[in-house]
PDB file of N, CA and C in Angstrom:
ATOM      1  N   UNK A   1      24.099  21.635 123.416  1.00  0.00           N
ATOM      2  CA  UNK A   1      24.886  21.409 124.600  1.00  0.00           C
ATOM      3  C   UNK A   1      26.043  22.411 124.606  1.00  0.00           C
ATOM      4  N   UNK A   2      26.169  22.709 125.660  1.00  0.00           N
ATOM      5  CA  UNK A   2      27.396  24.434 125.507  1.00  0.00           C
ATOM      6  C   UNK A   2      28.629  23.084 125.468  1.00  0.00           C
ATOM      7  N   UNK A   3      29.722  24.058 125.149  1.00  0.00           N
ATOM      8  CA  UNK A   3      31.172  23.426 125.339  1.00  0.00           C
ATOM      9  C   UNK A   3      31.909  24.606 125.873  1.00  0.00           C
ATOM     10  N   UNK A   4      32.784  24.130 126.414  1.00  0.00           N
ATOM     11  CA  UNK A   4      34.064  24.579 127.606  1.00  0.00           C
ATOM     12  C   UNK A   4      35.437  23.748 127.425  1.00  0.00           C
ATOM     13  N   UNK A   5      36.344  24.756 126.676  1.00  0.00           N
ATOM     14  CA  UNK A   5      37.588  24.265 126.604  1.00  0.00           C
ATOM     15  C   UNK A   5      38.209  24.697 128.112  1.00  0.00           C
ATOM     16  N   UNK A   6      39.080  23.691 128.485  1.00  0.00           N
ATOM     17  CA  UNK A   6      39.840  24.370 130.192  1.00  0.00           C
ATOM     18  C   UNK A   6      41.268  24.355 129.755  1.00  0.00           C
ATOM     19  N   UNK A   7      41.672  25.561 129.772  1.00  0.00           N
ATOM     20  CA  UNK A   7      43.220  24.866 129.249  1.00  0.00           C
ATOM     21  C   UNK A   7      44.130  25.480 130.501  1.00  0.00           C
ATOM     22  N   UNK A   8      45.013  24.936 130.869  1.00  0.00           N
ATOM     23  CA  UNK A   8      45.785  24.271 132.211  1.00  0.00           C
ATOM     24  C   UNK A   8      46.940  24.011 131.831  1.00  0.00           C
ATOM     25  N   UNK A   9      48.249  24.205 132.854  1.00  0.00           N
ATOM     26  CA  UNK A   9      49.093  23.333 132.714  1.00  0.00           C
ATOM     27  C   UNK A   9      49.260  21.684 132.735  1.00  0.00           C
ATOM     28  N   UNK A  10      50.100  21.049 131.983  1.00  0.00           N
ATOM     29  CA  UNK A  10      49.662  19.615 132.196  1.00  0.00           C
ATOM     30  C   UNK A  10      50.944  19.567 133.687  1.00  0.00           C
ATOM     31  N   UNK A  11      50.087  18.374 134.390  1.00  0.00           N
ATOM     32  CA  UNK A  11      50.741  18.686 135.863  1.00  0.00           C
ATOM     33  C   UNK A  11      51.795  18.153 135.762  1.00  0.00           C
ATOM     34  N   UNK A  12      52.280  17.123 134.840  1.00  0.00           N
ATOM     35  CA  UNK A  12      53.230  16.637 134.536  1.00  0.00           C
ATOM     36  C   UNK A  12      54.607  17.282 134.117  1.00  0.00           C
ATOM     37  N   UNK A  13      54.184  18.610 133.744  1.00  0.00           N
ATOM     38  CA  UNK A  13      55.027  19.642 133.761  1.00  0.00           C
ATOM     39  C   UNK A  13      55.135  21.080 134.402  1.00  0.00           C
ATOM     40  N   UNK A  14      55.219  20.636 136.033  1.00  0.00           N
ATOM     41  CA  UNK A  14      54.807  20.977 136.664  1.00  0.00           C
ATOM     42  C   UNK A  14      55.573  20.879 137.816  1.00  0.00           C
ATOM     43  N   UNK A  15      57.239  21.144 138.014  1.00  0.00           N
ATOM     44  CA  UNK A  15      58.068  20.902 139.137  1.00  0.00           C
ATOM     45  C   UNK A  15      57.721  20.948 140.431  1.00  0.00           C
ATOM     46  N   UNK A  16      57.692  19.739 141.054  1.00  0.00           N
ATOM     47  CA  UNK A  16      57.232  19.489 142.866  1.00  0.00           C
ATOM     48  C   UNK A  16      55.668  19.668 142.796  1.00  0.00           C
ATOM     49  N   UNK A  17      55.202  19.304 142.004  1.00  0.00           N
ATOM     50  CA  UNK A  17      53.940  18.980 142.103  1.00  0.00           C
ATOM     51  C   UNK A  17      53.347  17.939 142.158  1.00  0.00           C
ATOM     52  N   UNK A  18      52.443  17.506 142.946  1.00  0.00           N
ATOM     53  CA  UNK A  18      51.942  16.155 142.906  1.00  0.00           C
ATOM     54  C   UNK A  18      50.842  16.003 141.658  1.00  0.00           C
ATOM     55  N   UNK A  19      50.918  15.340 140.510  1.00  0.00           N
ATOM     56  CA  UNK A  19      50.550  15.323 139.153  1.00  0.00           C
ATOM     57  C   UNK A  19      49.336  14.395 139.137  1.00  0.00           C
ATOM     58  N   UNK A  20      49.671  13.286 139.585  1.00  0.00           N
ATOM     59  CA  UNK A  20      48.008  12.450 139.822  1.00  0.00           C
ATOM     60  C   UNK A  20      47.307  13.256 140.617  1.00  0.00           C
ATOM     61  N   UNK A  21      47.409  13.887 141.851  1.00  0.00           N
ATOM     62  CA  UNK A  21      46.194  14.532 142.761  1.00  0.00           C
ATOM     63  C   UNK A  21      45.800  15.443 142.007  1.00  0.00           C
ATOM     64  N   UNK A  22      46.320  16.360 141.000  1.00  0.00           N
ATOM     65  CA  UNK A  22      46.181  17.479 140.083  1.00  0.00           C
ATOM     66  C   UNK A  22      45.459  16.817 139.128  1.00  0.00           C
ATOM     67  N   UNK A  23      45.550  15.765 138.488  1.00  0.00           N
ATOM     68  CA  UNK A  23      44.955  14.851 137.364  1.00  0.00           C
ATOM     69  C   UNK A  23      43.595  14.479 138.062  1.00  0.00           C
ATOM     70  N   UNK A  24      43.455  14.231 139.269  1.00  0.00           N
ATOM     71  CA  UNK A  24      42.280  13.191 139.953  1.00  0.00           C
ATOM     72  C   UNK A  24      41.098  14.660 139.605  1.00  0.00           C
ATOM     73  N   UNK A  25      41.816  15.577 140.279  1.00  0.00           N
ATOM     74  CA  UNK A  25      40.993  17.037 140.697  1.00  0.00           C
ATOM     75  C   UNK A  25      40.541  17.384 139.082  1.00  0.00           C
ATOM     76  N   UNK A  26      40.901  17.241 138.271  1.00  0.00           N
ATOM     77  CA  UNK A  26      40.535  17.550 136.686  1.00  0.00           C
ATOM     78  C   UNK A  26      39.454  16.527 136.573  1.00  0.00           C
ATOM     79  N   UNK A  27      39.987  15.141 136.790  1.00  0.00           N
ATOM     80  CA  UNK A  27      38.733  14.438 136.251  1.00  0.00           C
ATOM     81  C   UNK A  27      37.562  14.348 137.108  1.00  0.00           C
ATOM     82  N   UNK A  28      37.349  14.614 138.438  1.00  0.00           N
ATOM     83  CA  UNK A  28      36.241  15.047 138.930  1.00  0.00           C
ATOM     84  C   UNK A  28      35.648  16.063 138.339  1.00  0.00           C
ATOM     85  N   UNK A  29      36.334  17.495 138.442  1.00  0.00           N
ATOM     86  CA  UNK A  29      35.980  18.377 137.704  1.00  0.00           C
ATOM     87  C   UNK A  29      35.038  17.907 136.227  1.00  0.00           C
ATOM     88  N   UNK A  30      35.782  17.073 135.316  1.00  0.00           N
ATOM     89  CA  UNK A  30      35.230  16.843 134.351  1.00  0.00           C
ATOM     90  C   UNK A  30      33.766  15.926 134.438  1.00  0.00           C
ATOM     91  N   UNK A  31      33.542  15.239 135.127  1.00  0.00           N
ATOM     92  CA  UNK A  31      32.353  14.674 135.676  1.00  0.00           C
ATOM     93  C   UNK A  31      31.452  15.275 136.183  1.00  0.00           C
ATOM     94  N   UNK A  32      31.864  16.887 136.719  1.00  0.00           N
ATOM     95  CA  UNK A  32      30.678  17.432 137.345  1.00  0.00           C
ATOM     96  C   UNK A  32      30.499  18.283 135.791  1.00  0.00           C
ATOM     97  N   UNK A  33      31.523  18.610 134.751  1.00  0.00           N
ATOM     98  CA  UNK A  33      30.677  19.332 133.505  1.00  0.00           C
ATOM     99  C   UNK A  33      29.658  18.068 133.103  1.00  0.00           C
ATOM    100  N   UNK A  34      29.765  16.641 133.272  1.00  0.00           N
ATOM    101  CA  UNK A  34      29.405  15.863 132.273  1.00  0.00           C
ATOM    102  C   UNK A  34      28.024  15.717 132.838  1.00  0.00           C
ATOM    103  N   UNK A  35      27.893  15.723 134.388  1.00  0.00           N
ATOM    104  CA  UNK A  35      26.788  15.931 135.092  1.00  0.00           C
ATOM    105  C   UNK A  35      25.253  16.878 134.824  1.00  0.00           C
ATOM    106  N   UNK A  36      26.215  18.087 134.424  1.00  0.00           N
ATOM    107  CA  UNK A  36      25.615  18.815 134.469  1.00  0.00           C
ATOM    108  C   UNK A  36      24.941  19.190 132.928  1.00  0.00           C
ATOM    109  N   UNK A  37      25.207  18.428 131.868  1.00  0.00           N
ATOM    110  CA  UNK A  37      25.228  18.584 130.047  1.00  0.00           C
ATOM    111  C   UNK A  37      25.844  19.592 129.619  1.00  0.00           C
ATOM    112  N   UNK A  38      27.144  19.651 130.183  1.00  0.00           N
ATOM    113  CA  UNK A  38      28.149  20.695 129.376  1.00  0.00           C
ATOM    114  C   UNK A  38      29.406  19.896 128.659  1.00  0.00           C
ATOM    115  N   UNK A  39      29.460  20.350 127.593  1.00  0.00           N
ATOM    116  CA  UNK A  39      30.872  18.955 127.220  1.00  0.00           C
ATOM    117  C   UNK A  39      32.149  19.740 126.865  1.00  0.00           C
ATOM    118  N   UNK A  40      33.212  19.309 128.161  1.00  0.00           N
ATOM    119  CA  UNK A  40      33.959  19.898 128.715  1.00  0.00           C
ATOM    120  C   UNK A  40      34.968  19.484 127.870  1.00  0.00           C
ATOM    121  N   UNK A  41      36.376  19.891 127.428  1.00  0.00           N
ATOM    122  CA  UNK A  41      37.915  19.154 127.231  1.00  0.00           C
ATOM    123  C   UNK A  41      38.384  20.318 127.544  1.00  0.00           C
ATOM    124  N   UNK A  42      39.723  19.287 128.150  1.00  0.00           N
ATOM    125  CA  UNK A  42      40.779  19.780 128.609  1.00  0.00           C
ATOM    126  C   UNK A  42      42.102  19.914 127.602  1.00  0.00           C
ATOM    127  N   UNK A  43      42.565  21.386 127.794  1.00  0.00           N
ATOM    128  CA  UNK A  43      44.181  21.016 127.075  1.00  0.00           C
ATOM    129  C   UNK A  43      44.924  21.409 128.025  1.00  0.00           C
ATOM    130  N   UNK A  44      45.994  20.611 127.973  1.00  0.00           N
ATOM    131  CA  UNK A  44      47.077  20.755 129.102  1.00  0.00           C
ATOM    132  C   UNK A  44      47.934  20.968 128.322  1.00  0.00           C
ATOM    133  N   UNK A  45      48.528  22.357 128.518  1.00  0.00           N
ATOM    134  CA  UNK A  45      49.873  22.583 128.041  1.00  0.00           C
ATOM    135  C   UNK A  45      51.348  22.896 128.839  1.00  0.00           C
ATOM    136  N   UNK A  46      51.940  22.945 127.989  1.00  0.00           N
ATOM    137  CA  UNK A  46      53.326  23.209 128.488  1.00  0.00           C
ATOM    138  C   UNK A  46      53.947  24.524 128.304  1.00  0.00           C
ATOM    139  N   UNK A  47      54.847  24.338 129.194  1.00  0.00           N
ATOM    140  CA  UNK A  47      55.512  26.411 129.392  1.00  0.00           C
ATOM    141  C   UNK A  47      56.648  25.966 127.730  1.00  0.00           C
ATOM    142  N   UNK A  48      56.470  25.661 127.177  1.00  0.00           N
ATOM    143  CA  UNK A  48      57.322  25.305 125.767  1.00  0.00           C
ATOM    144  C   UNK A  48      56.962  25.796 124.933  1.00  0.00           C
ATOM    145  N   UNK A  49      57.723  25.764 123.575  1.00  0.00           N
ATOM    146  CA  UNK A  49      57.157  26.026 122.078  1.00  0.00           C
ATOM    147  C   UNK A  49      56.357  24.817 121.369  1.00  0.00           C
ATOM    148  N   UNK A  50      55.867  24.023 122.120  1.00  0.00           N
ATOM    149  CA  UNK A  50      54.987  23.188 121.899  1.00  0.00           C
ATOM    150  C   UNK A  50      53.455  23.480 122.071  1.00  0.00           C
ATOM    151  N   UNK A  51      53.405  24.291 122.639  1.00  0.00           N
ATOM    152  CA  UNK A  51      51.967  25.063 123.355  1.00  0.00           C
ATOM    153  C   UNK A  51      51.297  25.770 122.346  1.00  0.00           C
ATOM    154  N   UNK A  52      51.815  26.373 121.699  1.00  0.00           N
ATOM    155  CA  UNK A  52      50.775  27.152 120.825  1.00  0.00           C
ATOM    156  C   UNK A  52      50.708  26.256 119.878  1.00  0.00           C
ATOM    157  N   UNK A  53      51.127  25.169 118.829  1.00  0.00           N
ATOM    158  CA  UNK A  53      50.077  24.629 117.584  1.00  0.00           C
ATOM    159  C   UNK A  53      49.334  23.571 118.481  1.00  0.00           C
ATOM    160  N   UNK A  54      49.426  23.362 119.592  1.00  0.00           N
ATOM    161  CA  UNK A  54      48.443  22.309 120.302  1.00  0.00           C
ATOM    162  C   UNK A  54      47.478  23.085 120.745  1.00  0.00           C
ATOM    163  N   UNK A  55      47.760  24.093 121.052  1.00  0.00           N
ATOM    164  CA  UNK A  55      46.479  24.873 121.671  1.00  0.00           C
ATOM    165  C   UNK A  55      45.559  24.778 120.540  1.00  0.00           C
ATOM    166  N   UNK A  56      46.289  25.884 119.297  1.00  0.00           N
ATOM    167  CA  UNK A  56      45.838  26.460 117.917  1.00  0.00           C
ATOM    168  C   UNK A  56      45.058  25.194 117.741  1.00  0.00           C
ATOM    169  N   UNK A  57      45.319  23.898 117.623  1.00  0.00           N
ATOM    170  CA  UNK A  57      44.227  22.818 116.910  1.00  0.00           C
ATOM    171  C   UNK A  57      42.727  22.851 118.120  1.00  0.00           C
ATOM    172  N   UNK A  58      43.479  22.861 119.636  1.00  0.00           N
ATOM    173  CA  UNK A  58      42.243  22.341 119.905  1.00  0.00           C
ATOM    174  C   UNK A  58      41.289  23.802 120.046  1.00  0.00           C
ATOM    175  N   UNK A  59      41.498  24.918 120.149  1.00  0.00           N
ATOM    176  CA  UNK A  59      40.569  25.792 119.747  1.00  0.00           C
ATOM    177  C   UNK A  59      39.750  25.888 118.750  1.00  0.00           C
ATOM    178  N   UNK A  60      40.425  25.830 117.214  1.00  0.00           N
ATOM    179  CA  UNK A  60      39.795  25.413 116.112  1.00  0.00           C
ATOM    180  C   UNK A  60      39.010  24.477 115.917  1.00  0.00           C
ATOM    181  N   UNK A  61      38.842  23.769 117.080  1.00  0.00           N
ATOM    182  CA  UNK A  61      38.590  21.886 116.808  1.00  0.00           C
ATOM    183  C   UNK A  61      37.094  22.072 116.490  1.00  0.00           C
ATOM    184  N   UNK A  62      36.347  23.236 117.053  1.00  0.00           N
ATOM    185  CA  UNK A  62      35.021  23.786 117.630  1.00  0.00           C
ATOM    186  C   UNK A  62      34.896  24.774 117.756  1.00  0.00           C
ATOM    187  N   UNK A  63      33.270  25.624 117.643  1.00  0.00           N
ATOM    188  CA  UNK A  63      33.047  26.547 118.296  1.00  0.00           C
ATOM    189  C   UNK A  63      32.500  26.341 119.530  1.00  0.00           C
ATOM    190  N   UNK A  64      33.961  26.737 120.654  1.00  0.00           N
ATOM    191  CA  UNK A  64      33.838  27.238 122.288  1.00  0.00           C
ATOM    192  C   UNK A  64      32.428  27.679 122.478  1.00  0.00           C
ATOM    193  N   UNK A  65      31.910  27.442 123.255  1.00  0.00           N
ATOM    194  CA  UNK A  65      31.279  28.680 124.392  1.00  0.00           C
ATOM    195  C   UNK A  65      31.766  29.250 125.445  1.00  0.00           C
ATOM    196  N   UNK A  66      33.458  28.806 125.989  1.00  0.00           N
ATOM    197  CA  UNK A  66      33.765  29.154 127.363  1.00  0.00           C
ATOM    198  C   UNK A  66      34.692  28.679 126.951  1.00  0.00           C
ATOM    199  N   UNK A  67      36.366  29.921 127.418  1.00  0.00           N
ATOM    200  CA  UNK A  67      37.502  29.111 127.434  1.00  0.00           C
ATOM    201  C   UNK A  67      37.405  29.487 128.710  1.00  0.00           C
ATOM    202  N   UNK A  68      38.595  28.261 129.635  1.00  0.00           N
ATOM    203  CA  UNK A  68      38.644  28.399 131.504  1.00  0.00           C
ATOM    204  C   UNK A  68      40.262  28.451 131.039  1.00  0.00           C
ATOM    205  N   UNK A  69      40.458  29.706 131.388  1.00  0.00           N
ATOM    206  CA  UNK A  69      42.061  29.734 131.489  1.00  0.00           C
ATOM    207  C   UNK A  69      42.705  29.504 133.121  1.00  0.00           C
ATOM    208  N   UNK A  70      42.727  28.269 133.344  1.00  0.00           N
ATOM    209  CA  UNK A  70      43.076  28.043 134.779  1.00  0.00           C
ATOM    210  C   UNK A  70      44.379  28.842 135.524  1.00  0.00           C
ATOM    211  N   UNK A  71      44.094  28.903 136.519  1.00  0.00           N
ATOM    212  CA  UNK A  71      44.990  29.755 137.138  1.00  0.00           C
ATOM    213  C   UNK A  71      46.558  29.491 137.498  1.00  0.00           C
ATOM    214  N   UNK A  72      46.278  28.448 137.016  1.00  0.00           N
ATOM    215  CA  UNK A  72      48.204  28.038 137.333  1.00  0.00           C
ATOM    216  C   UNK A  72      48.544  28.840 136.128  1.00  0.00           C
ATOM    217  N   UNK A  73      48.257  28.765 134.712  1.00  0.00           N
ATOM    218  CA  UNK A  73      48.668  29.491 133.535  1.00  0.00           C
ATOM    219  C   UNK A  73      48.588  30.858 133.749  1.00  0.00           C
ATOM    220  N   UNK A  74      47.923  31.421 135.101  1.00  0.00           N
ATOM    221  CA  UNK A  74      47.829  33.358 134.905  1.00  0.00           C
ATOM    222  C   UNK A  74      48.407  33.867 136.029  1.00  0.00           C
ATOM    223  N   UNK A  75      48.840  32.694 137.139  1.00  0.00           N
ATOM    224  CA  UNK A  75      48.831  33.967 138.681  1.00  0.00           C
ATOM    225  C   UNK A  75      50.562  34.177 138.710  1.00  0.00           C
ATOM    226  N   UNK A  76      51.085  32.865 138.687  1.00  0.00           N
ATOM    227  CA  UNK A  76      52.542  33.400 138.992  1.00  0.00           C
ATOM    228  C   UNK A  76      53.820  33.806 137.685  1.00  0.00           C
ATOM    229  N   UNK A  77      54.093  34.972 138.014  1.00  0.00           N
ATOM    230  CA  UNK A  77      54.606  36.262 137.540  1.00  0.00           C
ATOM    231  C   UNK A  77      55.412  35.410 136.206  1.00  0.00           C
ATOM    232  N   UNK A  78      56.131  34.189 136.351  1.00  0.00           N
ATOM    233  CA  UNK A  78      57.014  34.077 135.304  1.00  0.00           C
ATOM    234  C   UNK A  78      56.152  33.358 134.042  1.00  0.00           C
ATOM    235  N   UNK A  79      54.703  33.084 134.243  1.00  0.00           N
ATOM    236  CA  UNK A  79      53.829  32.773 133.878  1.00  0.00           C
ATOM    237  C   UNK A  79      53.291  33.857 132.556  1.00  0.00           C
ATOM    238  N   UNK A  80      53.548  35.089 132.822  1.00  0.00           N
ATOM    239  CA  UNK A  80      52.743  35.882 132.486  1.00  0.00           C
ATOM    240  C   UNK A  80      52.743  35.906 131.193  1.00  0.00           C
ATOM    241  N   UNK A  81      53.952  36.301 130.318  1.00  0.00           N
ATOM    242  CA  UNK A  81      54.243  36.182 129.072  1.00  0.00           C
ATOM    243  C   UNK A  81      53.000  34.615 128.379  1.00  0.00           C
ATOM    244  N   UNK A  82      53.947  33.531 128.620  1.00  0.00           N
ATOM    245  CA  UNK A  82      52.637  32.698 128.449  1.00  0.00           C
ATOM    246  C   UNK A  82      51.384  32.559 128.654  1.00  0.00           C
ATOM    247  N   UNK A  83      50.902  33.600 129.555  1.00  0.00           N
ATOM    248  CA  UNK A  83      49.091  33.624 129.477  1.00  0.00           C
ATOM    249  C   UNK A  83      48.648  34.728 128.494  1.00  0.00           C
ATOM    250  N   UNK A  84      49.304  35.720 128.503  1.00  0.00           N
ATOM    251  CA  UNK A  84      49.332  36.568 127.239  1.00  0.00           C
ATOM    252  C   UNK A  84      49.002  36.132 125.870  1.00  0.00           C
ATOM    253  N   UNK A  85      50.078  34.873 125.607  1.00  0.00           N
ATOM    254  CA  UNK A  85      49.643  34.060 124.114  1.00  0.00           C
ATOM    255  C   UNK A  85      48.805  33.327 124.554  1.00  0.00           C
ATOM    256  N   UNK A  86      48.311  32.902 125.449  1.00  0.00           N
ATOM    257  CA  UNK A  86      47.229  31.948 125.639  1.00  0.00           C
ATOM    258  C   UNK A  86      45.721  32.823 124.971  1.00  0.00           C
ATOM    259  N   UNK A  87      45.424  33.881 126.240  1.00  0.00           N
ATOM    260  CA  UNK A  87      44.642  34.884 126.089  1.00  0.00           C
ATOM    261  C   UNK A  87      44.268  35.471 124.649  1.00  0.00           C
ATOM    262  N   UNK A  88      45.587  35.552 123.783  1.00  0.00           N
ATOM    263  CA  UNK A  88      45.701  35.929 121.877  1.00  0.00           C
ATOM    264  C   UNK A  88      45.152  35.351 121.417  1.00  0.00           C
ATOM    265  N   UNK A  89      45.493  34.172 121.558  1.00  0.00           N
ATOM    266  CA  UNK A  89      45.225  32.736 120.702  1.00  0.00           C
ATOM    267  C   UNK A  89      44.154  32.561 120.816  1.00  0.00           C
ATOM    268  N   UNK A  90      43.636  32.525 122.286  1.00  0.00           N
ATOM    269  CA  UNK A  90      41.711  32.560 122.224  1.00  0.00           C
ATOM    270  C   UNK A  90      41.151  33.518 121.314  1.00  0.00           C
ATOM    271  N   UNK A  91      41.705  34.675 121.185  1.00  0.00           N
ATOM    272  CA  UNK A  91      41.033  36.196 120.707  1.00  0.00           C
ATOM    273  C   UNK A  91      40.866  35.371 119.096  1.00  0.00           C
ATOM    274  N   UNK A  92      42.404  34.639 118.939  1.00  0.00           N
ATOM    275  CA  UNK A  92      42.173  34.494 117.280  1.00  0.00           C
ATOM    276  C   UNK A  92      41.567  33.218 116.754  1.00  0.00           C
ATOM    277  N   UNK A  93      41.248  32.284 117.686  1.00  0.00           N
ATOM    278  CA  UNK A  93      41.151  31.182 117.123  1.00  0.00           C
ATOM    279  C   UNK A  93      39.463  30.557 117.660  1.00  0.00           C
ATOM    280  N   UNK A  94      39.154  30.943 118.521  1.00  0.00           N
ATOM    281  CA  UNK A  94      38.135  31.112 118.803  1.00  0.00           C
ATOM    282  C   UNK A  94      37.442  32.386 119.478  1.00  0.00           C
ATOM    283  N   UNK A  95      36.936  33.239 118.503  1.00  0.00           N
ATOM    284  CA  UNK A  95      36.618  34.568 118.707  1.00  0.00           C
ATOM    285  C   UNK A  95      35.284  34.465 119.609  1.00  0.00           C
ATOM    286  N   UNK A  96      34.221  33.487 119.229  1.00  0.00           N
ATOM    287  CA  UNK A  96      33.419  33.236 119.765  1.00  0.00           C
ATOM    288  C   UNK A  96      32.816  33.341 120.941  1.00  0.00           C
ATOM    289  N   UNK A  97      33.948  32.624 121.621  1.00  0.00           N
ATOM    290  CA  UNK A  97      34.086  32.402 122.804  1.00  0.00           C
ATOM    291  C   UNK A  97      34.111  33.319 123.815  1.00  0.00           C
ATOM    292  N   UNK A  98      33.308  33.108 125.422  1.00  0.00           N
ATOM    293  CA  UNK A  98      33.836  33.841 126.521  1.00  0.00           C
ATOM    294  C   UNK A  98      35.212  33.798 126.689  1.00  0.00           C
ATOM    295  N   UNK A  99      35.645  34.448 127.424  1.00  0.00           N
ATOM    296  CA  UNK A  99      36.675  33.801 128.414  1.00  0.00           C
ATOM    297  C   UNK A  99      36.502  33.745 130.090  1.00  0.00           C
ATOM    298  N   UNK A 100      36.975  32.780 130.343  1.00  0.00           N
ATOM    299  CA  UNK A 100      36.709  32.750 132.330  1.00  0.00           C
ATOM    300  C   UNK A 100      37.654  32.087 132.971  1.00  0.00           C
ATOM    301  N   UNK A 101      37.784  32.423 134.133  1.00  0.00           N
ATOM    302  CA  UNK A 101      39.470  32.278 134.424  1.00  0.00           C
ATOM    303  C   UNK A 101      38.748  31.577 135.768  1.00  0.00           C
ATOM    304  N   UNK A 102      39.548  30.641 136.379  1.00  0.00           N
ATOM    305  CA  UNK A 102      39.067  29.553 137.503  1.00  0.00           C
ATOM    306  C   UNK A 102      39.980  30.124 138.714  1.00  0.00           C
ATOM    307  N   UNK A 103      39.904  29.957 139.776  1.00  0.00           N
ATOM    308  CA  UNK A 103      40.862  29.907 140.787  1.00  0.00           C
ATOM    309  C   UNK A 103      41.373  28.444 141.561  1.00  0.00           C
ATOM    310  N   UNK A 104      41.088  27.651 140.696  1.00  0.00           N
ATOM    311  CA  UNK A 104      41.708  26.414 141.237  1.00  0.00           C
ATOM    312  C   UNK A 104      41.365  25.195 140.036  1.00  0.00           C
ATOM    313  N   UNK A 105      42.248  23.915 139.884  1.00  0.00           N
ATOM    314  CA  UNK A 105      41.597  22.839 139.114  1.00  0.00           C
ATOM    315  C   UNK A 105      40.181  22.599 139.906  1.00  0.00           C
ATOM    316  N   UNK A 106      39.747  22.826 140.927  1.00  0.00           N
ATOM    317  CA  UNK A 106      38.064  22.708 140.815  1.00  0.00           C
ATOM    318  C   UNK A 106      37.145  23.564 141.092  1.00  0.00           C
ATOM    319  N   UNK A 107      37.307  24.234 140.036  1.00  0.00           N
ATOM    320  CA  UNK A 107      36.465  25.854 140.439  1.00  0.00           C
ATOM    321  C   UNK A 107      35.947  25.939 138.401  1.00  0.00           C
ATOM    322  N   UNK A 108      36.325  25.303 137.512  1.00  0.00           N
ATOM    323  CA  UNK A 108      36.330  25.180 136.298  1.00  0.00           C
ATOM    324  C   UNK A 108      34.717  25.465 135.749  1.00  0.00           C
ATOM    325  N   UNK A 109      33.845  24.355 136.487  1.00  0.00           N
ATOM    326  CA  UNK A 109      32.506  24.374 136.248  1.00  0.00           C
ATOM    327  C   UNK A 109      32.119  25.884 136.477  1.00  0.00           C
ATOM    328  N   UNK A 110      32.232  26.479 137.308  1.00  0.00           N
ATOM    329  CA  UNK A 110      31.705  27.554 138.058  1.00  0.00           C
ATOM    330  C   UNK A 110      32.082  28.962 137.454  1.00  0.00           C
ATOM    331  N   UNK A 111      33.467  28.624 136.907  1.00  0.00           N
ATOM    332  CA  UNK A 111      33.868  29.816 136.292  1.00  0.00           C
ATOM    333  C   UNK A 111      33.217  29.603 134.551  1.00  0.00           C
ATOM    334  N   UNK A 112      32.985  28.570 134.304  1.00  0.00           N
ATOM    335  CA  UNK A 112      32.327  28.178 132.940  1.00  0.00           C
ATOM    336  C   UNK A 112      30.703  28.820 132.680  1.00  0.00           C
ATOM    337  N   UNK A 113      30.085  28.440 133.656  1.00  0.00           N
ATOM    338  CA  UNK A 113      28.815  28.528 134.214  1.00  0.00           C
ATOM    339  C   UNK A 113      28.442  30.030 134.318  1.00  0.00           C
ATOM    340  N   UNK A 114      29.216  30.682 134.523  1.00  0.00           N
ATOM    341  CA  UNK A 114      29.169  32.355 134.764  1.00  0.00           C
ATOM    342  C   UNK A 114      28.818  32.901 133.126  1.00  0.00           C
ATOM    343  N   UNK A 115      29.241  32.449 131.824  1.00  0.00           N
ATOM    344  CA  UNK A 115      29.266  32.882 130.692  1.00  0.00           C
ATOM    345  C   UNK A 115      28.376  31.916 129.910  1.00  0.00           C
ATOM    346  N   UNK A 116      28.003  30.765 130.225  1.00  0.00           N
ATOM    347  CA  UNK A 116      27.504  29.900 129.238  1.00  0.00           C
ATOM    348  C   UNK A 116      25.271  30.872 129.353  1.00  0.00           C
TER     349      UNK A 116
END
């Protein structure tokens, strides 16, 4: 069965954002990997120094077939620095792995699907 880490901001940290509709849109998302026999997790991180040993475990946790670096973590500019270590951290911790970048919380499958 392939696996697909999605790692995302958690919406909860996430100023003026509506965090359940962002949460609902993930767990659909996650139902259409489960649909389909891909076994999906999510890490939601934070723009903090908390982000990288949470990432670091759940990369290690497995060998990936697909990281989904969602697009809230890559498009806007003050972002960037942090997708940079995101992007590293994949290189080092799961080398394995594709990488595929989504354009929305429900675009995940699709950008997964391209590399698996």
């Amino acid at each position: 069965m392939p696996s697909v880490l999605i790692v995302g901001y958690d919406p909860h940290s996430i100023p003026d954002s509506d965090a359940e509709a962002l949460l609902k849109q993930l767990d659909q998302e996650m139902a259409r990997f489960e649909g389909l026999g891909i076994s999906a997790t999510a890490a939601l991180v934070t723009a903090d120094e908390s982000t990288e040993p949470a990432l670091v475990a759940q990369l290690a946790d497995r060998p990936w077939d697909v990281v989904v670096i969602g697009a809230g973590v890559r498009t806007p500019e003050p972002a960037l620095v942090q997708f940079e270590r995101i992007v590293n951290l994949v290189r080092r911790y799961a080398p394995q792995a594709a990488v595929a970048f989504n354009t929305g919380p429900d675009t995940s499958v699709e950008a997964a699907q391209r590399w698996i």
